[in-house]
Structures are given as C-alpha cells and as structure tokens.
N, C-alpha and C. Protein backbone atom coordinates (compact mmCIF):
# COMPACT_ATOMS: atom_id res chain seq x y z
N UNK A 1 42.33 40.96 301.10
CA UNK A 1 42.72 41.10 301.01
C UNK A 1 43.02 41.06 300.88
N UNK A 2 45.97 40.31 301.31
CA UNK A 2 45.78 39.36 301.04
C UNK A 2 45.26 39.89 301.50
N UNK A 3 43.53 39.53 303.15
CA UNK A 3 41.74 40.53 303.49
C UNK A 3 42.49 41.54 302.63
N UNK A 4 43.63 41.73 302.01
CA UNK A 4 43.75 42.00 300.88
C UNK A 4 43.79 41.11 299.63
N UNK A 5 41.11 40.55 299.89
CA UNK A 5 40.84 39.52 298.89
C UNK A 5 42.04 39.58 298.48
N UNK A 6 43.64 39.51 298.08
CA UNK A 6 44.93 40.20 298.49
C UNK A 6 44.97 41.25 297.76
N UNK A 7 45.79 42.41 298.58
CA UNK A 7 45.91 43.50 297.95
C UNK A 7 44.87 44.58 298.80
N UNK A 8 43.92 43.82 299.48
CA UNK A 8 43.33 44.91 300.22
C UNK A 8 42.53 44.47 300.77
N UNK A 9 42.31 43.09 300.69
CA UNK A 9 40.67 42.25 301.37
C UNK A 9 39.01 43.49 300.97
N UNK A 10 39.20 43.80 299.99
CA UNK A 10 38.16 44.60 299.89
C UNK A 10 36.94 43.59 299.44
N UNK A 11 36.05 44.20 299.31
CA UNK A 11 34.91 43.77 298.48
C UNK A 11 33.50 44.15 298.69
N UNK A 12 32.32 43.15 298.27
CA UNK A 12 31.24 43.77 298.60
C UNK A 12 30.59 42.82 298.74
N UNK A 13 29.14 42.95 299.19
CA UNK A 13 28.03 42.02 299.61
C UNK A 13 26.90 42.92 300.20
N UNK A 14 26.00 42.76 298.98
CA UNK A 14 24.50 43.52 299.68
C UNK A 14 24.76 44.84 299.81
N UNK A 15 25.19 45.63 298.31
CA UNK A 15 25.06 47.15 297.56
C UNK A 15 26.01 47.80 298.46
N UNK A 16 27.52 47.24 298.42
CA UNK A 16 28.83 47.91 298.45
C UNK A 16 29.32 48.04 297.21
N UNK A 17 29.92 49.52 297.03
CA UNK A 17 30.39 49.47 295.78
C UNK A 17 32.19 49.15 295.95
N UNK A 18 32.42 49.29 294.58
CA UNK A 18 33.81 48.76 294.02
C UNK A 18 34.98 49.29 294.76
N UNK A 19 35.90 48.93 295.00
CA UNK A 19 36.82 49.37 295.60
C UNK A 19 37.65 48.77 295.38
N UNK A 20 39.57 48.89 295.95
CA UNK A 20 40.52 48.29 296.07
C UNK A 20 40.29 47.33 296.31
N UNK A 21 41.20 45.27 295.94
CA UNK A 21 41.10 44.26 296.18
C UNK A 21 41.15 43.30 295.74
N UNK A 22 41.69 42.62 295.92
CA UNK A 22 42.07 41.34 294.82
C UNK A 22 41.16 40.95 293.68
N UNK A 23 41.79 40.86 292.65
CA UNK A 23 40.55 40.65 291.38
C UNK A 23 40.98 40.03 290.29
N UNK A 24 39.88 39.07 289.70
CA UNK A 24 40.35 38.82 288.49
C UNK A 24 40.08 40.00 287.16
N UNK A 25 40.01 40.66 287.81
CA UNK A 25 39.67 41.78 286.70
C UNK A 25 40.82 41.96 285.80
N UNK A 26 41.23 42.99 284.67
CA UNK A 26 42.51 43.35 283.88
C UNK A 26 43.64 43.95 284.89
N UNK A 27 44.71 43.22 284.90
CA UNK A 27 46.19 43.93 285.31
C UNK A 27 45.93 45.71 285.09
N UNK A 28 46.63 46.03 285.98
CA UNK A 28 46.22 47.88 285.45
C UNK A 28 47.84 48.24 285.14
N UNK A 29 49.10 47.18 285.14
CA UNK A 29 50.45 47.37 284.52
C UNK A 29 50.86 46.25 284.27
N UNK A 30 51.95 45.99 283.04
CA UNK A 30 52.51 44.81 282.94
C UNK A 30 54.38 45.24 283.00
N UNK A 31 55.31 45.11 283.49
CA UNK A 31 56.63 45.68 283.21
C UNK A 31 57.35 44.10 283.68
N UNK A 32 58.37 43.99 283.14
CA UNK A 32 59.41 43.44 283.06
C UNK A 32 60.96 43.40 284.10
N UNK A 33 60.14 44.31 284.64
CA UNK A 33 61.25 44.74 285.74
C UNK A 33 61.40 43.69 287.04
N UNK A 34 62.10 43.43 287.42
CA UNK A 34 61.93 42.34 289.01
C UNK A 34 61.23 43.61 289.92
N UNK A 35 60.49 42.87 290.75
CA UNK A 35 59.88 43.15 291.87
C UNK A 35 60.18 42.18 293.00
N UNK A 36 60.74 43.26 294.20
CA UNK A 36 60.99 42.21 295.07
C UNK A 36 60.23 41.90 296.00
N UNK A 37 60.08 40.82 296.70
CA UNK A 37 58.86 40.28 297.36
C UNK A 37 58.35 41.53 298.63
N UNK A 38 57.09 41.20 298.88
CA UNK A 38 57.14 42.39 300.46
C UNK A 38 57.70 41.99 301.28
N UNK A 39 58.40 43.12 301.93
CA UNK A 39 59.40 42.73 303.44
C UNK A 39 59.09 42.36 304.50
N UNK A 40 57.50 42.91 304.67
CA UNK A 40 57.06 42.27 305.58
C UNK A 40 55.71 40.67 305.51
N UNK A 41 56.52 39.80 306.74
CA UNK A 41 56.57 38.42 306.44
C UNK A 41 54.64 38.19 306.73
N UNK A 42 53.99 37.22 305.54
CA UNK A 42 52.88 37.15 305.86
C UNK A 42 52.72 36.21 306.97
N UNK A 43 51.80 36.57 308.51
CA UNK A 43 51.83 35.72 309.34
C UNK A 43 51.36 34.16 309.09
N UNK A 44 51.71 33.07 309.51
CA UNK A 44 51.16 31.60 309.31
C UNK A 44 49.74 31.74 309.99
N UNK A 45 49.11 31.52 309.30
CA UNK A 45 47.24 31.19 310.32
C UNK A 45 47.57 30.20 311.00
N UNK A 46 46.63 30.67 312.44
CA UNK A 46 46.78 29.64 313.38
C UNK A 46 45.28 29.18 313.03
N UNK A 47 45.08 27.56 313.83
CA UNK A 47 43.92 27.01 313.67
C UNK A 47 43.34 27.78 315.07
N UNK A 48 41.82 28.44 314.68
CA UNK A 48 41.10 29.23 315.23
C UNK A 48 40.68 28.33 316.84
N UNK A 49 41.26 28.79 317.98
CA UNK A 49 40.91 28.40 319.35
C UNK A 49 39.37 27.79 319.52
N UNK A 50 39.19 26.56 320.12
CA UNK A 50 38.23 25.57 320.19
C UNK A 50 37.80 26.27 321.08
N UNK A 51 36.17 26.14 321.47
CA UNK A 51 35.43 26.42 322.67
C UNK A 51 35.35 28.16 322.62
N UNK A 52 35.30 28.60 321.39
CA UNK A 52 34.83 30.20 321.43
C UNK A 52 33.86 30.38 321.56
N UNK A 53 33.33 31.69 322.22
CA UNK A 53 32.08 32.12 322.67
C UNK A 53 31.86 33.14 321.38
N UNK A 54 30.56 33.31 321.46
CA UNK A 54 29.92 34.76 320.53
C UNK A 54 30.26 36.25 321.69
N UNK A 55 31.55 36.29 321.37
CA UNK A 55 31.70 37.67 322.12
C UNK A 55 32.41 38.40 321.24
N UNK A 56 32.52 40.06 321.52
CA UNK A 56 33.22 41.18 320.54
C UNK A 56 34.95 40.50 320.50
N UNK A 57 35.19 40.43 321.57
CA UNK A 57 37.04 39.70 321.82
C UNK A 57 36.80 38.67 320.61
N UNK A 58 36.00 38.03 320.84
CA UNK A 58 35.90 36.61 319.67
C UNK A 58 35.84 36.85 318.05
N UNK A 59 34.75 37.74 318.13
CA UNK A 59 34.86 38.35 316.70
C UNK A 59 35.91 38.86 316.36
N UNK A 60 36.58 39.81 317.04
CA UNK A 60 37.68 40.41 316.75
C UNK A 60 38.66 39.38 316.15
N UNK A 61 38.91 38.60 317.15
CA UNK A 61 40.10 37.59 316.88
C UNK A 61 39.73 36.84 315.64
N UNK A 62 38.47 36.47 315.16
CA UNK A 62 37.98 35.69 314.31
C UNK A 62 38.22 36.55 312.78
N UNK A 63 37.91 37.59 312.78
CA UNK A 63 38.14 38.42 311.43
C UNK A 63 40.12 38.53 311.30
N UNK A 64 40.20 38.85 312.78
CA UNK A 64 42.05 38.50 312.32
C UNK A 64 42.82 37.41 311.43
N UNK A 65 41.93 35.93 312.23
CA UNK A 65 42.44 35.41 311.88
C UNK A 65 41.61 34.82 310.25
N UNK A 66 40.79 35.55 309.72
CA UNK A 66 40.40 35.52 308.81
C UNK A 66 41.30 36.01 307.43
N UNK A 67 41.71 37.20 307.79
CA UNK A 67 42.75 38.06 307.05
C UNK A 67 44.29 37.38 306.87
N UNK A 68 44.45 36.78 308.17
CA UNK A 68 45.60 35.87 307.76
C UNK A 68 46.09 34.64 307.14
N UNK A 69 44.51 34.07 307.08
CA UNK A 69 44.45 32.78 306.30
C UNK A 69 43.96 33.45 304.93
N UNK A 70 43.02 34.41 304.50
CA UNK A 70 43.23 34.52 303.08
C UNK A 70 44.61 35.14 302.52
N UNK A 71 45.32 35.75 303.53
CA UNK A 71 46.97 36.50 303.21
C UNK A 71 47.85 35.27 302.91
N UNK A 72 47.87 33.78 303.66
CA UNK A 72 48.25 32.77 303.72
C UNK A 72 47.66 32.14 301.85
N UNK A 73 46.58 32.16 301.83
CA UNK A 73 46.46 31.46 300.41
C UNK A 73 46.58 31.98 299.32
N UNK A 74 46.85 32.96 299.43
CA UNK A 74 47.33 34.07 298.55
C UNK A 74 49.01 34.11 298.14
N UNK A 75 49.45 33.36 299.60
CA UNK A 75 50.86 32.83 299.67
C UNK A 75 51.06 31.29 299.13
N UNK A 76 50.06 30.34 299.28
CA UNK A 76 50.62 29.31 299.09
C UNK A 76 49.82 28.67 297.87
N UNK A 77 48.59 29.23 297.88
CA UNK A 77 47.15 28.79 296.95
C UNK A 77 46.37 27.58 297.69
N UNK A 78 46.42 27.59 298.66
CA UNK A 78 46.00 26.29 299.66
C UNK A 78 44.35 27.25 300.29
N UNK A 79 42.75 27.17 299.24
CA UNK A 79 42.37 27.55 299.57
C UNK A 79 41.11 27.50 300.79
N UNK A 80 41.63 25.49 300.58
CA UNK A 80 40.66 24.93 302.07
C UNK A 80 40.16 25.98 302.89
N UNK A 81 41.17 26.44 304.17
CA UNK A 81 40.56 26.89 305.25
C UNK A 81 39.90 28.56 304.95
N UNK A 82 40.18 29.21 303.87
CA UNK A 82 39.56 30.68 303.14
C UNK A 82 37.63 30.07 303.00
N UNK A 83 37.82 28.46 302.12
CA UNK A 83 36.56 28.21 302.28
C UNK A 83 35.75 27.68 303.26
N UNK A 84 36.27 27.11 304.31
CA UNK A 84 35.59 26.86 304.95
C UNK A 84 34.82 28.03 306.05
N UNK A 85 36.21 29.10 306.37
CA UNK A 85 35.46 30.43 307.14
C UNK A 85 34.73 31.11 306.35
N UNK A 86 34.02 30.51 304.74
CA UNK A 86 33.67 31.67 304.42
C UNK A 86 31.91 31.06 304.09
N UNK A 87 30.72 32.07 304.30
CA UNK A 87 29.94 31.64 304.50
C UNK A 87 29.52 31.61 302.86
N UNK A 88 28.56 30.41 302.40
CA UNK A 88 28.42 30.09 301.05
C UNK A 88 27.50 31.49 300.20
N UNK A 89 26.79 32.34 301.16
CA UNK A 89 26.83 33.51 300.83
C UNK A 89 27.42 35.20 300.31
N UNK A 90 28.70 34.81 301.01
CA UNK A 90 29.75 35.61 300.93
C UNK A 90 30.25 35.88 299.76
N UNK A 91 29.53 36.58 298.98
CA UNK A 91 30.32 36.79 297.49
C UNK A 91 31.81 37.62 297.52
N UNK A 92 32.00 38.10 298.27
CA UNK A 92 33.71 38.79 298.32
C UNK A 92 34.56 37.62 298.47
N UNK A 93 34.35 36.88 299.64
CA UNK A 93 35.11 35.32 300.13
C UNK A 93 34.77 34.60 298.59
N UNK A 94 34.07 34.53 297.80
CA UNK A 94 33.86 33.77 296.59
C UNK A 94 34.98 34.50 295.34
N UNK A 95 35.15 35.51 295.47
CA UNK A 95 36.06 36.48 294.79
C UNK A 95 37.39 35.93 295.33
N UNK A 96 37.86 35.88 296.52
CA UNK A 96 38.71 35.49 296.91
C UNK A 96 39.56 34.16 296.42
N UNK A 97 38.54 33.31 296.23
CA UNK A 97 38.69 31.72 296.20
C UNK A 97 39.02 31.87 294.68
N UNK A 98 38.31 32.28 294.02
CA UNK A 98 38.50 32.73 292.20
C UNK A 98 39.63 33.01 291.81
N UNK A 99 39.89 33.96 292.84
CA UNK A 99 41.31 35.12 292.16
C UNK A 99 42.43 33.79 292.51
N UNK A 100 42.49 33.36 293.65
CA UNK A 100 44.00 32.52 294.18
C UNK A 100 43.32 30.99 293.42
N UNK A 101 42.38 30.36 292.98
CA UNK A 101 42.59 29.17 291.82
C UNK A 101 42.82 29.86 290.60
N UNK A 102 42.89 31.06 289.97
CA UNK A 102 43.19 31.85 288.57
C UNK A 102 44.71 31.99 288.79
N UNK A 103 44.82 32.40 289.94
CA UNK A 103 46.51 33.07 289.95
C UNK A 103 47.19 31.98 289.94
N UNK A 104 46.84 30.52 290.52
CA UNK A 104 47.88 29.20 290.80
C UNK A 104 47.50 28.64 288.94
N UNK A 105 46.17 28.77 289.04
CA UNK A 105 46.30 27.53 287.33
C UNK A 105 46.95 28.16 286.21
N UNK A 106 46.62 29.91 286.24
CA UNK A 106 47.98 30.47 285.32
C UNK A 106 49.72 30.33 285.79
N UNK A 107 50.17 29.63 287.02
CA UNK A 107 51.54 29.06 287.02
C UNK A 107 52.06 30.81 287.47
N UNK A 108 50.86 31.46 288.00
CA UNK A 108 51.86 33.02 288.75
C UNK A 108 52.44 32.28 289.69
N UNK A 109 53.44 33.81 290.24
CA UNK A 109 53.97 33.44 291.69
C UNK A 109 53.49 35.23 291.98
N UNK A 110 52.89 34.81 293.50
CA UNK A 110 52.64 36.45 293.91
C UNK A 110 53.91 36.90 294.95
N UNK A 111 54.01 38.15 294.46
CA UNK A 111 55.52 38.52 294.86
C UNK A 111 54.98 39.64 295.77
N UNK A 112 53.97 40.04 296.14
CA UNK A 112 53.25 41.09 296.96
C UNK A 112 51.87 40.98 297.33
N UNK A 113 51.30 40.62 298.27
CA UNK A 113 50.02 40.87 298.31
C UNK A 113 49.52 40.28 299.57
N UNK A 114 49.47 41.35 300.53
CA UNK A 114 48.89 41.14 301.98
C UNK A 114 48.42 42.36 302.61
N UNK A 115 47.61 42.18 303.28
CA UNK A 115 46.94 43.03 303.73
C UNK A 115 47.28 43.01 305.63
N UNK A 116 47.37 44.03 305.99
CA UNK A 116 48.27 44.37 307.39
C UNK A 116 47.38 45.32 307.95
N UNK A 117 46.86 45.04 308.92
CA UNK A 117 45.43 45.56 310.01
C UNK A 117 46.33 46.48 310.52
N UNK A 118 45.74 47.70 310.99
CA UNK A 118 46.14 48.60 311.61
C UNK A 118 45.40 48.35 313.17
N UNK A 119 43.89 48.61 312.71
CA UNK A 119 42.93 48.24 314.18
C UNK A 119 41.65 47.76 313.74
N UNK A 120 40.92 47.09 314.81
CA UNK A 120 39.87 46.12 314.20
C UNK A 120 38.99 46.76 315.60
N UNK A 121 37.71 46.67 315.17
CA UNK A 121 36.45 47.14 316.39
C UNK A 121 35.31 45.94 316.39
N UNK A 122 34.97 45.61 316.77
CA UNK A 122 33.75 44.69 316.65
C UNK A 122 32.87 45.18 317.07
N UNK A 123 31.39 45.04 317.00
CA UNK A 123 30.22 45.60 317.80
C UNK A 123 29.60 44.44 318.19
N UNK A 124 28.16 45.03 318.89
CA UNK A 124 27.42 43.60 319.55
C UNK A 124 26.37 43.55 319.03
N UNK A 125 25.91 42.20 318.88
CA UNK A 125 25.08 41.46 318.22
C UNK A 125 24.18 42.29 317.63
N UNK A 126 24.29 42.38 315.79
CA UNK A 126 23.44 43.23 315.21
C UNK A 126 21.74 42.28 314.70
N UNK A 127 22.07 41.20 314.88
CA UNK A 127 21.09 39.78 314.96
C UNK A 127 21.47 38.93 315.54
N UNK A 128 20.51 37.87 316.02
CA UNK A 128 21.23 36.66 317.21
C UNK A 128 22.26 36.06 316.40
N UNK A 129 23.55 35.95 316.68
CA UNK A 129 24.57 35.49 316.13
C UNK A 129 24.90 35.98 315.25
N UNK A 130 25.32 37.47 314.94
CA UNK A 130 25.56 37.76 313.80
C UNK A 130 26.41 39.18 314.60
N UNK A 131 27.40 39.09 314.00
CA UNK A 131 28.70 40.75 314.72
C UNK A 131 28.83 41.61 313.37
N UNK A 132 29.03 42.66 313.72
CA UNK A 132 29.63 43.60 312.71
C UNK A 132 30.90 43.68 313.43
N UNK A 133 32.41 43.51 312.54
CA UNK A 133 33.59 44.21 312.59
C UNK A 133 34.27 44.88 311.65
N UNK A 134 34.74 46.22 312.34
CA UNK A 134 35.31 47.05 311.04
C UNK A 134 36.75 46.95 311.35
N UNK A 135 37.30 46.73 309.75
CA UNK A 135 38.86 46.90 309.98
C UNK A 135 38.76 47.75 309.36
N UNK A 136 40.34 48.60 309.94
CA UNK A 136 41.12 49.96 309.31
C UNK A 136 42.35 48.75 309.07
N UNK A 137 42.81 48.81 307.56
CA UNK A 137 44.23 47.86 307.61
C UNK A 137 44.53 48.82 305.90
N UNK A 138 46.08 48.50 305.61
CA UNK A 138 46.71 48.58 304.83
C UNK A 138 46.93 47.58 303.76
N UNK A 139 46.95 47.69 302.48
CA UNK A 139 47.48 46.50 301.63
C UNK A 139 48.76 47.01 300.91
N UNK A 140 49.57 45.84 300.95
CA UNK A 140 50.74 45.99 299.89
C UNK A 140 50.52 46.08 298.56
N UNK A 141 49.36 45.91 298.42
CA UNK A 141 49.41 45.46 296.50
C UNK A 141 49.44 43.99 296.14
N UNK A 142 48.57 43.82 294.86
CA UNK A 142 49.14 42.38 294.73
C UNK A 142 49.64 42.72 293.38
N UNK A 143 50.84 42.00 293.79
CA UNK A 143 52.16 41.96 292.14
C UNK A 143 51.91 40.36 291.79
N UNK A 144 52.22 40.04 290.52
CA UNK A 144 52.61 38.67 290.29
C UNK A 144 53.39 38.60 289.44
N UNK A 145 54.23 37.69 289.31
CA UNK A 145 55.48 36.86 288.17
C UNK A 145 54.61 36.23 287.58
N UNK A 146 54.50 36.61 286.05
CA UNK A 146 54.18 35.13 284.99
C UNK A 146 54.95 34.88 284.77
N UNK A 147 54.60 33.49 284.35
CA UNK A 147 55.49 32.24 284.14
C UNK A 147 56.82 32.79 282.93
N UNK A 148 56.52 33.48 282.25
CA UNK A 148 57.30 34.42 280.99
C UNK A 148 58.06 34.95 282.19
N UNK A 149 58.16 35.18 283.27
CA UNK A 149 59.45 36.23 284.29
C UNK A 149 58.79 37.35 284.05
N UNK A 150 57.57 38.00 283.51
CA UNK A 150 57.41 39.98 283.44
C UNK A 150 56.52 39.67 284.67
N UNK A 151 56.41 40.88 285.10
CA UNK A 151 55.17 41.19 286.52
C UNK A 151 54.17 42.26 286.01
N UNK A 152 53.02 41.45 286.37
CA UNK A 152 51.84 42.07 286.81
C UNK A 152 51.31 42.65 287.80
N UNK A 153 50.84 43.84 287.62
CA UNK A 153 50.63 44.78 288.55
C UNK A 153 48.63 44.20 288.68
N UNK A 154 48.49 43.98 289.51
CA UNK A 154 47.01 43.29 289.86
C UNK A 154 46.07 44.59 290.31
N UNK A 155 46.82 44.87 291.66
CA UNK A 155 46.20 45.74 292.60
C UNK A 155 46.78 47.13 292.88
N UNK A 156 47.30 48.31 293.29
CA UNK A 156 47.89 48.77 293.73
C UNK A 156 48.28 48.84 295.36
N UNK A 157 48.88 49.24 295.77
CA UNK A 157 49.02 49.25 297.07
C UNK A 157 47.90 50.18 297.81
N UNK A 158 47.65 50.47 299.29
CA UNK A 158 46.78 51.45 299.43
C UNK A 158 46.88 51.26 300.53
N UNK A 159 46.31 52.42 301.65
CA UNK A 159 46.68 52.88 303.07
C UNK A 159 45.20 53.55 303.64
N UNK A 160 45.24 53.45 305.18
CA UNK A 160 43.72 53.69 305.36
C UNK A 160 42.35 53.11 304.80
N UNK A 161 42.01 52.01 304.00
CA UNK A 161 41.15 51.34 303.81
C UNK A 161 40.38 51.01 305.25
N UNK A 162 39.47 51.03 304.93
CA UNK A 162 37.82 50.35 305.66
C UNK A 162 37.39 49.41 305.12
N UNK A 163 37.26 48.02 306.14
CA UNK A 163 36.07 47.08 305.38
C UNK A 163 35.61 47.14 306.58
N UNK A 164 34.00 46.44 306.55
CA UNK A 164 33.44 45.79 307.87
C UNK A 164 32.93 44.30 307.52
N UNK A 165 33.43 43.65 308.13
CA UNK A 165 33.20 42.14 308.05
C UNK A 165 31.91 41.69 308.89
N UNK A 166 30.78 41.28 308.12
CA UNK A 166 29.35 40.47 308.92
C UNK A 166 29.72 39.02 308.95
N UNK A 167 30.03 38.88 310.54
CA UNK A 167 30.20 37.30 310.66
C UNK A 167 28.82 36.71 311.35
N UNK A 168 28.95 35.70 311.27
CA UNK A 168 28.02 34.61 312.21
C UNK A 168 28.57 33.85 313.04
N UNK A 169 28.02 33.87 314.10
CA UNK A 169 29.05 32.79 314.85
C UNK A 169 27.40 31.34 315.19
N UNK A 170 28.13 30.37 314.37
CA UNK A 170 26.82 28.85 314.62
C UNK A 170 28.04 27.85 315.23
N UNK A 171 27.46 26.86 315.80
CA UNK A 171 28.09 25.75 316.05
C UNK A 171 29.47 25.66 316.50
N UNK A 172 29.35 27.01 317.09
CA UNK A 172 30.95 27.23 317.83
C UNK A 172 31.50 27.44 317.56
N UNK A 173 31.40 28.37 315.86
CA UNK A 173 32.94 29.09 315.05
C UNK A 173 32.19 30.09 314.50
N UNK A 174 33.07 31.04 313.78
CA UNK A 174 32.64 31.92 313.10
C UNK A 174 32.53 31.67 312.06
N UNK A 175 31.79 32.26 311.01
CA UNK A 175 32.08 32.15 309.41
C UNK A 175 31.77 33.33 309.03
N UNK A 176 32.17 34.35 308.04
CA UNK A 176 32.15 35.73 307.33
C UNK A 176 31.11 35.35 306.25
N UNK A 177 29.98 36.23 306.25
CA UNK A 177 28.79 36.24 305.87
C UNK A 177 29.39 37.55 304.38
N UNK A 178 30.10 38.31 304.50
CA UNK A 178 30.12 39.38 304.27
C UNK A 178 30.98 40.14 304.34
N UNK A 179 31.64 40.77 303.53
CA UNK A 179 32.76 41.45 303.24
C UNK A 179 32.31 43.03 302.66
N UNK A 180 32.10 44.11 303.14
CA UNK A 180 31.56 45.84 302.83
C UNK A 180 32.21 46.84 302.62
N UNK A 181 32.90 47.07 302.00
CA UNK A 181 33.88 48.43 301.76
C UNK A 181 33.05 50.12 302.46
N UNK A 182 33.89 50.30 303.17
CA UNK A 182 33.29 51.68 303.70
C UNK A 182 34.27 52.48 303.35
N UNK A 183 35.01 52.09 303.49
CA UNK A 183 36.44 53.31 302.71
C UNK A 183 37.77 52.90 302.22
C-alpha cells in the first residue's frame, strides 16, 4: 500500500488481476504545482509482540502491522523490516521493495502515500499455518517531489478497496505469502 504497496497496498499473487497500488509503472500526471503532504500522520511500526500464537486476533494484528511498516518505508525508504515480513514468494511484497529502492535512488520525496484500514477479518486456518485476511482500507495516493521540485502523480487516491493477505505463521511470526486484490 503505503499496504498502499503505497497508494493502496494492492497487488497480486497466484492470478489476481491489476489493480490500484504502488508501482513502478508510468506516472499517470506530472504538474508543477506543490502538493501538500497527507494530513493524516503515517503510524510508526511497532516491533511485532514476541510469543504470538497462530490465532485470527494474531493474524489480524500481524497484517496491521504489516501495512504500517510498508506505509513506514514508503516514509522513510528503510526497507529491512517490509523484507523480512515478506515471504520470498510474495511477488506484491517484491513490488513493494522495487517501488521504495526506485523512489529513494531517483532522490523523490513522497508527499502522499498511505494506506488507512477501515476493517480487517481474518479466517481460520485455510492450511496448517497458513490464514486468510481481508482488508477493506483506503489509500491516499502516492504523490512524489522530483528532485527538479514538479510532482508526480504515481497512484491515485481510492476508497473501499479489498485486498486479502495469505500469511504463514512458522517459527513464531508471521510472514505474508501473498498479497490478492478482490476489489
């Protein structure tokens, strides 16, 4: 996004199609105009609580705090902890990691781009260690400043989005297998 992969945390894995979400794809505007940052503040990721169980509460909390650490590197370009929750399968989480080392080595600054959960559901175990959770969340858009001062329009903003996140939970943490656009 920012789980707005930023801009919407969208993506796909295993025949989801295209949707809203952070991308290195073409800008869809370029203007010159200032854009001012989003008003609302991206939360700091906390380091994910030791001694979690494989439960729906757990998942839940685990995709939260998933969304806030890629909203976080999207803020700072610090993409350590995005890779470590993300499973080496996860081609959306691989999109992720792409877009925020493209956006820092071109010298952007992102002036918009987080993604803000409305409600999150988890289900139970769809394989031993493995959860489905669906978020309903919002993205701001991702804007950026090039280094020239004009802004790029990346993403648009968007409201009511669906992803469902396939995590695993091994060795006492979670990791996101999977990132699915449903709406």
């Amino acid at each position: 996004m920012v789980l707005a992969l930023v801009g919407g945390l969208s993506g796909c894995g295993g025949g989801s199609t295209a949707g809203a979400g952070a991308s290195t794809g073409p800008a869809t505007a370029v203007a010159s105009a200032p854009v001012a940052p989003s008003a609302t503040p991206t939360p700091t990721p906390t380091v994910a609580p030791a001694g979690e169980k494989n439960t729906v509460a757990s998942a839940e909390r685990a995709v939260r705090h998933y969304i806030a650490v890629v909203n976080n590197a999207y803020k700072t370009g610090d993409i350590d902890e995005v890779r470590a929750l993300s499973a080496s399968s996860c081609k959306t989480c691989a999109r992720y990691i792409s877009s925020i080392r493209a956006i820092y080595a071109a010298e952007e600054t992102v002036l918009r781009g987080t993604t803000t959960i409305k409600k999150v559901i988890a289900s139970g175990e769809t394989a031993p260690g493995v959860r489905q959770v669906v978020v309903d969340y919002s993205a701001s858009g991702l804007v950026l400043r090039k280094p020239d001062g004009s802004v790029k329009i990346v993403e648009p903003a968007s409201q009511g989005d669906v992803n469902r996140y396939d995590l695993i939970f091994r060795d006492g943490a979670w990791q996101v297998l999977r990132v699915v656009i449903l709406k």
